[in-house]
Protein backbone atom coordinates (compact mmCIF):
# COMPACT_ATOMS: atom_id res chain seq x y z
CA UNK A 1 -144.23 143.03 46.64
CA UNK A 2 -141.69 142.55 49.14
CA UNK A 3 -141.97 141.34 52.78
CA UNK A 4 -140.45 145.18 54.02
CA UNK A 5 -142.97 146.76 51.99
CA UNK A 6 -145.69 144.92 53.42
CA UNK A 7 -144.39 145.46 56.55
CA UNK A 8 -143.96 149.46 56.37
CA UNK A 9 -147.59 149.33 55.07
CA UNK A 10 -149.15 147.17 57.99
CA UNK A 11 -147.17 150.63 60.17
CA UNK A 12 -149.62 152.55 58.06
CA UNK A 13 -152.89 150.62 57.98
CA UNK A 14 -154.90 149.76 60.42
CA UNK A 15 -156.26 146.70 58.45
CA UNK A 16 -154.90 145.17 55.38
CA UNK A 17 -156.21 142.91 52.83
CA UNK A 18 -155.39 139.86 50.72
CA UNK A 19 -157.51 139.56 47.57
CA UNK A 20 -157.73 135.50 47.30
CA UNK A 21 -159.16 136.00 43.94
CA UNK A 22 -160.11 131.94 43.57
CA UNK A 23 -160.57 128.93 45.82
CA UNK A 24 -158.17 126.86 44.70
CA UNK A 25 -154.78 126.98 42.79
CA UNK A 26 -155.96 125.76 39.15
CA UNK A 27 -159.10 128.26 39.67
CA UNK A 28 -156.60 130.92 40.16
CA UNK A 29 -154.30 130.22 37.32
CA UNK A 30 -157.38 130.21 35.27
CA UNK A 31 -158.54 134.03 36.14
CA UNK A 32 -154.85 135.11 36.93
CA UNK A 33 -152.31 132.96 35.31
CA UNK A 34 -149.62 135.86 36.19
CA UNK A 35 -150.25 135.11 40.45
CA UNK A 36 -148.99 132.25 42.52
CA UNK A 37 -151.56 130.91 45.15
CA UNK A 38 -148.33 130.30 47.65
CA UNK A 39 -145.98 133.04 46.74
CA UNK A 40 -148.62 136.03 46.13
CA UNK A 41 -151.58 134.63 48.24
CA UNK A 42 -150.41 132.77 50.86
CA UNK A 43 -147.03 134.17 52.44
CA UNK A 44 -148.36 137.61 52.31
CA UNK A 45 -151.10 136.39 54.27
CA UNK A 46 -148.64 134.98 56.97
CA UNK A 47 -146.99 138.64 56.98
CA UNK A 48 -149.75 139.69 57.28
CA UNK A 49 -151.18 137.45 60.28
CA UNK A 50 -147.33 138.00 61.85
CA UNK A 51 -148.15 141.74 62.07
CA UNK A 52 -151.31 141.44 63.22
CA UNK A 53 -150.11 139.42 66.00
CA UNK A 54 -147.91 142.08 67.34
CA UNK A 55 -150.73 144.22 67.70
CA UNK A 56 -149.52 146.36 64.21
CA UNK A 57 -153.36 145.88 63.22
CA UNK A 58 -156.18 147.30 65.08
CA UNK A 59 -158.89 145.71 62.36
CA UNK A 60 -156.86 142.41 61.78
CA UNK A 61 -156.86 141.12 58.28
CA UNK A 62 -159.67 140.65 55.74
CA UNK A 63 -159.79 138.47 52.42
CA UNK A 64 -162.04 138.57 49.07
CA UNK A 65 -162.88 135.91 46.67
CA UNK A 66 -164.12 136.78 43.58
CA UNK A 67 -167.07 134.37 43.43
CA UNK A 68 -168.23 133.12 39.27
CA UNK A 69 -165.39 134.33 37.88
CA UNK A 70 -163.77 130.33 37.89
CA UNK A 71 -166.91 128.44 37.58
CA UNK A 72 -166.38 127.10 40.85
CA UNK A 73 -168.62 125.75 43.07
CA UNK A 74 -170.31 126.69 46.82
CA UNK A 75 -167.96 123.40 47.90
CA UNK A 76 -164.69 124.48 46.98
CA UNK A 77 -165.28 128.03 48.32
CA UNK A 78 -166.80 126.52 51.42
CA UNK A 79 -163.62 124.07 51.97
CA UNK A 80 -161.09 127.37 50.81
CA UNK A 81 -162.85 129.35 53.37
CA UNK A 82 -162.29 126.78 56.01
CA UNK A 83 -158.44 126.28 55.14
CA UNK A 84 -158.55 130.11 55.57
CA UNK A 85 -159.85 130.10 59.06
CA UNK A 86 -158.00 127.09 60.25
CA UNK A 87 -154.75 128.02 59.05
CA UNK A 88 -154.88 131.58 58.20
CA UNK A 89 -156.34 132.41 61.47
């Protein structure tokens, strides 16, 4: 999905979300091999944050995880989930 797209639809919305799917980049290419943690995860995020920041969204930004389905463990969802707050704001 494009960065105008995303864009038009944070004009929409007055939250928008980012399904993380996985902690970590192997987990992901294990459950998704077709999505890119950086390109399809993390820069939408930043579009996301960069609208958000303008005031675009009233209800900010939320993510999911889809917890079990990489046989990961409470760790590596802990340390994704505080990546995600540190730099992901």
């Amino acid at each position: 999905m494009s960065y105008e797209y995303v864009k038009q639809m944070s004009e929409l919305a007055d939250r928008m979300s980012i399904n993380i799917e996985a902690p970590s980049h192997q987990q992901l290419s294990e459950i998704a091999p077709n999505k890119d943690m950086n390109n399809d995860i993390i820069k939408r995020q930043d579009a996301i944050r960069e609208f958000d920041s303008k005031g675009a969204l009233s209800a900010g930004q939320t993510t999911q995880l889809i917890v079990g389905a990489a046989d990961e463990s409470d760790s590596d969802i802990l340390k994704m989930m505080d990546w995600q707050y540190k730099n992901q704001n």
